[in-house]
PDB file of N, CA and C in Angstrom:
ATOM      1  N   UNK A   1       7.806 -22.860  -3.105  1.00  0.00           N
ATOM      2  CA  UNK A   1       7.688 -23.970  -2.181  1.00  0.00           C
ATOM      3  C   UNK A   1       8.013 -25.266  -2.894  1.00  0.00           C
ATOM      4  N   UNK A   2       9.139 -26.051  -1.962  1.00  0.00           N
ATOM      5  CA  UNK A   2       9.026 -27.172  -2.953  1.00  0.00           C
ATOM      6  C   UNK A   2       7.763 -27.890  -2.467  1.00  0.00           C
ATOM      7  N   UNK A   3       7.660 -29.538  -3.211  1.00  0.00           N
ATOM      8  CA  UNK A   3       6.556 -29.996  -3.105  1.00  0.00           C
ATOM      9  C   UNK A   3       6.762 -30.776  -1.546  1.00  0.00           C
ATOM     10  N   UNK A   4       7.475 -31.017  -1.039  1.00  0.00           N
ATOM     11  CA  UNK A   4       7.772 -32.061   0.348  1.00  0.00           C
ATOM     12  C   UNK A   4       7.315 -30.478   1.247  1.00  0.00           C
ATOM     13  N   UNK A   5       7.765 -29.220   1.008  1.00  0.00           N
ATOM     14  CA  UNK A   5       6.979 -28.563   2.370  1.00  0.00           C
ATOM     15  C   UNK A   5       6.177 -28.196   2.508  1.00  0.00           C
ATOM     16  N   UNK A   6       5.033 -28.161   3.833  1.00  0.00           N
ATOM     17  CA  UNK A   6       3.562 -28.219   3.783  1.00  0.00           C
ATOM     18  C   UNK A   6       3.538 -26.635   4.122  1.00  0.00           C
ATOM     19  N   UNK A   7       2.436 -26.085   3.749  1.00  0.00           N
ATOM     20  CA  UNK A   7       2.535 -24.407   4.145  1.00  0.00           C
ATOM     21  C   UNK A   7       1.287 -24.579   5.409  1.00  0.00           C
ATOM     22  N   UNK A   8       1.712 -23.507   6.515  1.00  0.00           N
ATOM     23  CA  UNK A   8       1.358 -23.503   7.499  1.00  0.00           C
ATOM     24  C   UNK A   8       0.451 -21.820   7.603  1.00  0.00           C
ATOM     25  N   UNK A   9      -0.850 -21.838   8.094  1.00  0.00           N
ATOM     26  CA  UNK A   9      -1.344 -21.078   7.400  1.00  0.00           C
ATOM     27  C   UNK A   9      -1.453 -20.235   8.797  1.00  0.00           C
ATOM     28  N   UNK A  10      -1.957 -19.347   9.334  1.00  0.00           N
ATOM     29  CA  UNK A  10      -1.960 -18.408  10.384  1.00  0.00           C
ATOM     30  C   UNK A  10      -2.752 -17.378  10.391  1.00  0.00           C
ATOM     31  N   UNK A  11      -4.139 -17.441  10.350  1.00  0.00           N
ATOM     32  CA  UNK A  11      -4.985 -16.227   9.979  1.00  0.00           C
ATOM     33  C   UNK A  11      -5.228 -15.158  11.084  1.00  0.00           C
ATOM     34  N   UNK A  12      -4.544 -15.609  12.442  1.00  0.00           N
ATOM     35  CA  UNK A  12      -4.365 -14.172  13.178  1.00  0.00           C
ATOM     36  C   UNK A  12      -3.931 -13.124  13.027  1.00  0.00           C
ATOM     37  N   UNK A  13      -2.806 -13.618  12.022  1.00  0.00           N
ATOM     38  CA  UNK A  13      -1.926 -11.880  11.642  1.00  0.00           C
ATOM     39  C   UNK A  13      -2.910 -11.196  10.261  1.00  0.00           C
ATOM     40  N   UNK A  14      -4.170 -11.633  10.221  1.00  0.00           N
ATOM     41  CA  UNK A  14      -4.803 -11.035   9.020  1.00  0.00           C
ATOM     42  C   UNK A  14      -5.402  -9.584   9.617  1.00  0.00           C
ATOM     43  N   UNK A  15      -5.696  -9.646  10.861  1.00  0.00           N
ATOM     44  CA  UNK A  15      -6.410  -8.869  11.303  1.00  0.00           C
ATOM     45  C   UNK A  15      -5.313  -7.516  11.821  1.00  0.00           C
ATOM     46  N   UNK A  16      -4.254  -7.866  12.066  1.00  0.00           N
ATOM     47  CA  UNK A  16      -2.811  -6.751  11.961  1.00  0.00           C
ATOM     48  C   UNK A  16      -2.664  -6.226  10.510  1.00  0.00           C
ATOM     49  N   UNK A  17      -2.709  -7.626   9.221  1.00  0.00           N
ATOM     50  CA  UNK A  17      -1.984  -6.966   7.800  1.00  0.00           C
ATOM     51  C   UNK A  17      -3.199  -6.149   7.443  1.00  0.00           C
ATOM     52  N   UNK A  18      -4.878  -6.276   8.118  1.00  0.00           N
ATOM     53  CA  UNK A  18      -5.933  -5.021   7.490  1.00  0.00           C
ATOM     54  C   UNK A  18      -5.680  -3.824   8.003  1.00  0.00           C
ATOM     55  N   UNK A  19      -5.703  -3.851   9.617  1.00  0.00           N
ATOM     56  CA  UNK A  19      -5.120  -2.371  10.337  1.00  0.00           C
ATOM     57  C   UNK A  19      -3.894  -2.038   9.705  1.00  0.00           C
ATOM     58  N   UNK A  20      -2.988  -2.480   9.415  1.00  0.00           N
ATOM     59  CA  UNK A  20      -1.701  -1.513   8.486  1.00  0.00           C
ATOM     60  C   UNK A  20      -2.092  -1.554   7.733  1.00  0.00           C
ATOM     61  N   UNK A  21      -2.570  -1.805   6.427  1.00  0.00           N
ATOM     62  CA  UNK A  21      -2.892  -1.346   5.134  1.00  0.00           C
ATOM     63  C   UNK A  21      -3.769   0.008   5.579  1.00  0.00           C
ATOM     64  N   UNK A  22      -5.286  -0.646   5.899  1.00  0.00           N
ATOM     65  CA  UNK A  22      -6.298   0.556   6.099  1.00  0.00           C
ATOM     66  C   UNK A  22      -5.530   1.936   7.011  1.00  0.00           C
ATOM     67  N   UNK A  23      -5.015   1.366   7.896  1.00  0.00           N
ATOM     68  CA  UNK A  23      -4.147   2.863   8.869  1.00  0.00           C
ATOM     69  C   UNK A  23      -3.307   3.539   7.735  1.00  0.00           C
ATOM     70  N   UNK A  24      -2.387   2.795   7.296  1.00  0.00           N
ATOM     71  CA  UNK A  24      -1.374   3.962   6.414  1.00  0.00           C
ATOM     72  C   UNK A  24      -2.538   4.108   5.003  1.00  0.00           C
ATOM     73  N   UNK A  25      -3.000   3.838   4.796  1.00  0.00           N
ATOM     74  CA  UNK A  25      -3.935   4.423   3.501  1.00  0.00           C
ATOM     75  C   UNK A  25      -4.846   5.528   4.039  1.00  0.00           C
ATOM     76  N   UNK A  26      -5.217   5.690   5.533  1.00  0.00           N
ATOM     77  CA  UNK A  26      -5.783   7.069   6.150  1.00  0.00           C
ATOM     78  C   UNK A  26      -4.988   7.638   6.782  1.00  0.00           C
ATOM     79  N   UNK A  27      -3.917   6.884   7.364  1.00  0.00           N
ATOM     80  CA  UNK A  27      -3.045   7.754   8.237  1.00  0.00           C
ATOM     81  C   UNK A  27      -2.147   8.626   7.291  1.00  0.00           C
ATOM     82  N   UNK A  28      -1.582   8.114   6.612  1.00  0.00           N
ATOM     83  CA  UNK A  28      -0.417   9.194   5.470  1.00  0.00           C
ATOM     84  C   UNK A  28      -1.109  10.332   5.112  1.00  0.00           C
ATOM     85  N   UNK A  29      -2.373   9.904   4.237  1.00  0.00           N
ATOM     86  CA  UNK A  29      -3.090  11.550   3.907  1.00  0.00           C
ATOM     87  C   UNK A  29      -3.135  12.499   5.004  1.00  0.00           C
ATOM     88  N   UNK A  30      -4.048  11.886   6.244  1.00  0.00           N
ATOM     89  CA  UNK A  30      -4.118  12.644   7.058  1.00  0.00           C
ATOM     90  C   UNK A  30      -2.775  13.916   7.755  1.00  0.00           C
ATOM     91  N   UNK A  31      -1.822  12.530   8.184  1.00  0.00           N
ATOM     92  CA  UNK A  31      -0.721  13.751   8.416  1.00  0.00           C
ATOM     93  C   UNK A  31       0.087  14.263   7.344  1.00  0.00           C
ATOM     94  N   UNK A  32      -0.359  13.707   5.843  1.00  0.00           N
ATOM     95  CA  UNK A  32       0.391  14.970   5.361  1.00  0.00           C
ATOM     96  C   UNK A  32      -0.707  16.207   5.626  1.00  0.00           C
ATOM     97  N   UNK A  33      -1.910  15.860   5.616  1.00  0.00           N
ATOM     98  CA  UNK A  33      -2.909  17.474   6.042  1.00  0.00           C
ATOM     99  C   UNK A  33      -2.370  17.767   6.973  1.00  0.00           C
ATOM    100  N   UNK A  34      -1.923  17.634   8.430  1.00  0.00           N
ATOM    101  CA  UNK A  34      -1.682  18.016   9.665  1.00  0.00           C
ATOM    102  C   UNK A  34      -0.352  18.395   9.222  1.00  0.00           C
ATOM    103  N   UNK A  35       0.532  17.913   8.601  1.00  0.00           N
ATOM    104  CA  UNK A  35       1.737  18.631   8.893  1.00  0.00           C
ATOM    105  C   UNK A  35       1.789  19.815   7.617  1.00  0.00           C
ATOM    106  N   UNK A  36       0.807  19.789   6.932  1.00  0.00           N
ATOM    107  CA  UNK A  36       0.863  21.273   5.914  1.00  0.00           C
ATOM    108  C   UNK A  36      -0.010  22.418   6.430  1.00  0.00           C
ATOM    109  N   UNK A  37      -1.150  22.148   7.152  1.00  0.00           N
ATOM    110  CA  UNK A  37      -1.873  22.730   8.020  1.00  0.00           C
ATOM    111  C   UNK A  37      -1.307  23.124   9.187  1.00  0.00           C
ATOM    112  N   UNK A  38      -0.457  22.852  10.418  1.00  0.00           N
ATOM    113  CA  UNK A  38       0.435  23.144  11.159  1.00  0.00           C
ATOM    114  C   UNK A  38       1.628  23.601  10.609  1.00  0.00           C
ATOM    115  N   UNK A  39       2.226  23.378   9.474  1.00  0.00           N
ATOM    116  CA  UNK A  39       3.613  24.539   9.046  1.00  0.00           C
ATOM    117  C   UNK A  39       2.679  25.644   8.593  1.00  0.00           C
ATOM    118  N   UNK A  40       1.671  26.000   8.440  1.00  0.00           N
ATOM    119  CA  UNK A  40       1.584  27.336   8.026  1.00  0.00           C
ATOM    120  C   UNK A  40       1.587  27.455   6.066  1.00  0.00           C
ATOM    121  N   UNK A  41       1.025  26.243   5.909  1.00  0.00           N
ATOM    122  CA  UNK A  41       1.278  25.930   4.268  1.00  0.00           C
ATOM    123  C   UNK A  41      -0.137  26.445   3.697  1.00  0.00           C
ATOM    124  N   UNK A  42      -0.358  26.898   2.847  1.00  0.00           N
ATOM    125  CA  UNK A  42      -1.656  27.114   2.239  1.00  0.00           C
ATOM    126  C   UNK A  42      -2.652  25.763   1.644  1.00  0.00           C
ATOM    127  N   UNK A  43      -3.825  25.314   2.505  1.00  0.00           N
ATOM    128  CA  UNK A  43      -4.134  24.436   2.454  1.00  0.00           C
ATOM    129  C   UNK A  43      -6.022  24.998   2.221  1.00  0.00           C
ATOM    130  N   UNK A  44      -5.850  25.708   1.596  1.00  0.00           N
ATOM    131  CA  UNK A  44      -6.979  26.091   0.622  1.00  0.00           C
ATOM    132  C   UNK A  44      -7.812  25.478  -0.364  1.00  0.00           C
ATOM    133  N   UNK A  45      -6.813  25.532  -1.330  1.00  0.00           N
ATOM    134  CA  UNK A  45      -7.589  24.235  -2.508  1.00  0.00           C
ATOM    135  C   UNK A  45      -7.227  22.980  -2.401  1.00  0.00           C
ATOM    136  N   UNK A  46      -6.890  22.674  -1.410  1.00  0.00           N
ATOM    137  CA  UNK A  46      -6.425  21.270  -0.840  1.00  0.00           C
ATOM    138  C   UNK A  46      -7.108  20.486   0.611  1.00  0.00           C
ATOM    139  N   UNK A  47      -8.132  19.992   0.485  1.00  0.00           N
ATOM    140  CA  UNK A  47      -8.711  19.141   1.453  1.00  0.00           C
ATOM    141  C   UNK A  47      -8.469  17.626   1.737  1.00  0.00           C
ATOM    142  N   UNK A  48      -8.775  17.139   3.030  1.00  0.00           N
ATOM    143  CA  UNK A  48      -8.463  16.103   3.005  1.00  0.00           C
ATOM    144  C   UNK A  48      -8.870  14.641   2.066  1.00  0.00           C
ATOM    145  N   UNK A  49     -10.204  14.856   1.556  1.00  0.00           N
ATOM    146  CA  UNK A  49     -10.823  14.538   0.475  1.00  0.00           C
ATOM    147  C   UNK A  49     -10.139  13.970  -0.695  1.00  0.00           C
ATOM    148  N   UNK A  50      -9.504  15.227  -0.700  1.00  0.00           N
ATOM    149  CA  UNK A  50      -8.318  15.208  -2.103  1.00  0.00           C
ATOM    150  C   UNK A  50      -7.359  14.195  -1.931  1.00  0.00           C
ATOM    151  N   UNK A  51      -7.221  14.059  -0.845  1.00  0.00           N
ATOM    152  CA  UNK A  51      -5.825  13.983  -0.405  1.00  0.00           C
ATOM    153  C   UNK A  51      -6.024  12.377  -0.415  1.00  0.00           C
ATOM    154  N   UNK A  52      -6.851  12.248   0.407  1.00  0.00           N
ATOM    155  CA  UNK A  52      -7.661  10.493   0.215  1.00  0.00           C
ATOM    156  C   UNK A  52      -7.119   9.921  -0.889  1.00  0.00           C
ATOM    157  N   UNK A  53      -7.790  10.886  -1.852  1.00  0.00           N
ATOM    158  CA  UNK A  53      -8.103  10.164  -3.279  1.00  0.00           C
ATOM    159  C   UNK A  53      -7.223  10.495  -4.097  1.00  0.00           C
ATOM    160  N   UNK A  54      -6.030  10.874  -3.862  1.00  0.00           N
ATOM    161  CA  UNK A  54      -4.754  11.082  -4.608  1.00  0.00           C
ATOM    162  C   UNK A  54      -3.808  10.030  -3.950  1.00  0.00           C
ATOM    163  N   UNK A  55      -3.812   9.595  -2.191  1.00  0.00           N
ATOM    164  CA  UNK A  55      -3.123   8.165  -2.342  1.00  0.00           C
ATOM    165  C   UNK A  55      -3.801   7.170  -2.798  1.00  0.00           C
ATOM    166  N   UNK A  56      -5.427   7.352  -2.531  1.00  0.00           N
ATOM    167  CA  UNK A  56      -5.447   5.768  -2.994  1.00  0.00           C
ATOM    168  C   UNK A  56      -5.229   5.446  -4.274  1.00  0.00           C
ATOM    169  N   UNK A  57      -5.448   6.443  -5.180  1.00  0.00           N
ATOM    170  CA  UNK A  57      -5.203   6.161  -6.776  1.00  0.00           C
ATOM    171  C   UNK A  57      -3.776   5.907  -6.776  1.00  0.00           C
ATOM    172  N   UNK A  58      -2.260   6.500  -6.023  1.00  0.00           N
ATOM    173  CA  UNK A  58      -1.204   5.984  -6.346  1.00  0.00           C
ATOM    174  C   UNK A  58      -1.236   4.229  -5.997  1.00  0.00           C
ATOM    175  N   UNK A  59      -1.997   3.930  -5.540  1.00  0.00           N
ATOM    176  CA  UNK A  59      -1.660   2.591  -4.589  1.00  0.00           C
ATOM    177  C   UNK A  59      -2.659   1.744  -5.894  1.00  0.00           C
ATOM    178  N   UNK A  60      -3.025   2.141  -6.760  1.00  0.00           N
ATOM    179  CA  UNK A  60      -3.223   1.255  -7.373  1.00  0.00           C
ATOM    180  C   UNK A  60      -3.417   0.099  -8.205  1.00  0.00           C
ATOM    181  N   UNK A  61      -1.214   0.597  -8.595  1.00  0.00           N
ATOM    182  CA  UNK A  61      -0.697  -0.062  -9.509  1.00  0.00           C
ATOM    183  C   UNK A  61      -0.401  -1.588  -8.362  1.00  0.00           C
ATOM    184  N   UNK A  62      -0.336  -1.665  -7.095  1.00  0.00           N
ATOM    185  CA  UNK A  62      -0.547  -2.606  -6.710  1.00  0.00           C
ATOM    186  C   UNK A  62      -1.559  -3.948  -6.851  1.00  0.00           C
ATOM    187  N   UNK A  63      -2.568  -3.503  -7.457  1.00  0.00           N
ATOM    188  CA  UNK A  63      -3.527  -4.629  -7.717  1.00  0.00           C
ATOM    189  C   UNK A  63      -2.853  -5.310  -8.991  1.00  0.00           C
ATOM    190  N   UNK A  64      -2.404  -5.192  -9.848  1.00  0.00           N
ATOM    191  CA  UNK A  64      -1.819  -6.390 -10.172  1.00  0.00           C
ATOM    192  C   UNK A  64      -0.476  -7.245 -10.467  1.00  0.00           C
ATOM    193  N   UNK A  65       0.570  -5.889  -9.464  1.00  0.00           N
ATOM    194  CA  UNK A  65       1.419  -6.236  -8.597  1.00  0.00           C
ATOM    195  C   UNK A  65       1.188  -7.699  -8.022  1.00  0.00           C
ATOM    196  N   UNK A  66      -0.188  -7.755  -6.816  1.00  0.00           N
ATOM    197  CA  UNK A  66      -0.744  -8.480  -6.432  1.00  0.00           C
ATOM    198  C   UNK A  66      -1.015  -9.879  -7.488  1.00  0.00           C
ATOM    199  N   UNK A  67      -1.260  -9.439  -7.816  1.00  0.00           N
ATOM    200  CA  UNK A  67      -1.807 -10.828  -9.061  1.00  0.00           C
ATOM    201  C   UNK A  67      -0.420 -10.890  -9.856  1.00  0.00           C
ATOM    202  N   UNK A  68       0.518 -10.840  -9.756  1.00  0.00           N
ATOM    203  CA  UNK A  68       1.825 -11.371 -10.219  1.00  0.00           C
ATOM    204  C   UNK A  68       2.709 -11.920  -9.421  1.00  0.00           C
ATOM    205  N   UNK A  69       2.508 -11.544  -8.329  1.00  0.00           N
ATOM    206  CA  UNK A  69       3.110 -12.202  -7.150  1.00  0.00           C
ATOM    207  C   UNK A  69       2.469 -13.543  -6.664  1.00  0.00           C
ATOM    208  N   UNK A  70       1.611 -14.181  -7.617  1.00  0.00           N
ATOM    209  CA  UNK A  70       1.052 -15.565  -7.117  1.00  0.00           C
ATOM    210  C   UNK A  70       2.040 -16.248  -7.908  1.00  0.00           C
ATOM    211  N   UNK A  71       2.776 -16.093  -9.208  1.00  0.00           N
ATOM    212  CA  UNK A  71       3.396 -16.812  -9.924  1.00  0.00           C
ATOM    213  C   UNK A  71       4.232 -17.465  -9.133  1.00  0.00           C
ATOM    214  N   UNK A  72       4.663 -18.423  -9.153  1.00  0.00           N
ATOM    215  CA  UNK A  72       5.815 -19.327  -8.346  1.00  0.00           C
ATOM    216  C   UNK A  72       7.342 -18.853  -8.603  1.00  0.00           C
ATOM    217  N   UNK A  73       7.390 -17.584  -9.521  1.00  0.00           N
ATOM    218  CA  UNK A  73       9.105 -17.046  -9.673  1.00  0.00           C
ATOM    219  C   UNK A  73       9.210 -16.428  -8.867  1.00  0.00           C
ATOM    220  N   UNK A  74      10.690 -16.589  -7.969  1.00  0.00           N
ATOM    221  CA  UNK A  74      11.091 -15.223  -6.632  1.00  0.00           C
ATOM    222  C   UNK A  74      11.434 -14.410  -7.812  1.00  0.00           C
ATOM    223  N   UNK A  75      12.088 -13.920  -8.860  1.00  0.00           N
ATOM    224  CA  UNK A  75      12.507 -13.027  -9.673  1.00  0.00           C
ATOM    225  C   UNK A  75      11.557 -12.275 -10.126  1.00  0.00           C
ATOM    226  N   UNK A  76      10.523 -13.056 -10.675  1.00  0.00           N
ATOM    227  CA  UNK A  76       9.233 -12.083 -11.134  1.00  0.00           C
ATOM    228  C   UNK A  76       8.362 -11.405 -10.045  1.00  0.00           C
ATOM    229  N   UNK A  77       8.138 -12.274  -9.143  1.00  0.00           N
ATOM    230  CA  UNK A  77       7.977 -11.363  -7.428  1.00  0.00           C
ATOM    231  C   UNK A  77       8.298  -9.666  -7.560  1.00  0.00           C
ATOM    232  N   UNK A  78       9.497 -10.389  -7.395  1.00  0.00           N
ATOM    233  CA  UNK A  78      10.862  -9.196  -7.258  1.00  0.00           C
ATOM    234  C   UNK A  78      10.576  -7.785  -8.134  1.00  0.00           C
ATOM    235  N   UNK A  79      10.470  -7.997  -9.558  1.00  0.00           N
ATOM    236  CA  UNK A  79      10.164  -7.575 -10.208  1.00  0.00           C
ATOM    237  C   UNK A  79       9.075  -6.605 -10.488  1.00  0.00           C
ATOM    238  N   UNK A  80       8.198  -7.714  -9.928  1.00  0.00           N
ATOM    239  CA  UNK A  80       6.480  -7.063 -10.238  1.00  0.00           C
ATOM    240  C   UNK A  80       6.608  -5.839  -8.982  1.00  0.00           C
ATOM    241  N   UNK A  81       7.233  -6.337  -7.918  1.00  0.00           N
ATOM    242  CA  UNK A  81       6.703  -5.443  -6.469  1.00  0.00           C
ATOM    243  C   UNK A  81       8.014  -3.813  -6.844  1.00  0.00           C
ATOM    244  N   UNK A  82       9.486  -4.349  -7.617  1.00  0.00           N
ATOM    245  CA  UNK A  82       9.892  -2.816  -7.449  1.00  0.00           C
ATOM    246  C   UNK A  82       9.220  -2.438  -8.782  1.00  0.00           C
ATOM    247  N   UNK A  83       8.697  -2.906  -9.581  1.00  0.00           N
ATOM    248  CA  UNK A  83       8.359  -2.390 -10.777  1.00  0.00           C
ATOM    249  C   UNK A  83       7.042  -1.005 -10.448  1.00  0.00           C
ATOM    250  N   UNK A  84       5.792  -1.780  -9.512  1.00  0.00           N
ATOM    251  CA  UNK A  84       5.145  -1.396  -8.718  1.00  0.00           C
ATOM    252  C   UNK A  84       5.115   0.259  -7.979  1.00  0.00           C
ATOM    253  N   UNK A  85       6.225   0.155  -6.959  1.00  0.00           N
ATOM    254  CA  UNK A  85       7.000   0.767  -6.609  1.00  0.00           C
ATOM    255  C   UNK A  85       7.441   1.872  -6.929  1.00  0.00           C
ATOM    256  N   UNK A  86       7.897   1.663  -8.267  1.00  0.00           N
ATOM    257  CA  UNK A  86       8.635   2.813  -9.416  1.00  0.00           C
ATOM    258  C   UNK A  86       7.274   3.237  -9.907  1.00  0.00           C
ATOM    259  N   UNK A  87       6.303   2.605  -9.950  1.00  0.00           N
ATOM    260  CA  UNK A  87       5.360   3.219 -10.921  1.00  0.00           C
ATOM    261  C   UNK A  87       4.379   4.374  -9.353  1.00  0.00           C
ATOM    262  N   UNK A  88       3.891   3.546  -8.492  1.00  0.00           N
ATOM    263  CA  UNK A  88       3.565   4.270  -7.281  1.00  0.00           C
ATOM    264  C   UNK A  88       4.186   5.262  -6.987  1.00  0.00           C
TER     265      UNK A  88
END
């Protein structure tokens, strides 16, 4: 931002960016259970439980993804989020 533009703040869409985070952090596990459980996949030593806690641990190289993306560089942005990414 340069310094002449004022940032305009909008906290209605906060309550959309929690339902997509929280939905795809339960929704993905879930239907990958439903769609290995409906093909006929052996889903034995594999509960949804697991499954929870195997995305949320990938999603965690995002936290300081997050905290690099405050820096004021679009490049390091850039960076931090495919770096992220590759590591997720």
């Amino acid at each position: 931002l340069r310094v002449s533009e004022e940032f305009d703040t909008d906290y209605s869409l906060v309550t959309a960016a929690a339902t997509m985070i929280y939905g795809s952090l339960v929704g993905v596990p879930v239907a990958a259970y439903a769609f290995m459980k409906f093909t006929g996949q052996s889903t034995g030593t594999i509960d949804i439980k697991h499954l929870l806690c195997v995305y949320g641990y990938s999603l965690t190289w995002f936290i300081p993804v997050s905290l690099l993306c405050v820096a004021p560089s679009s490049i390091l942005q850039w960076i931090a989020v495919l770096g992220g990414l590759a590591c997720s």
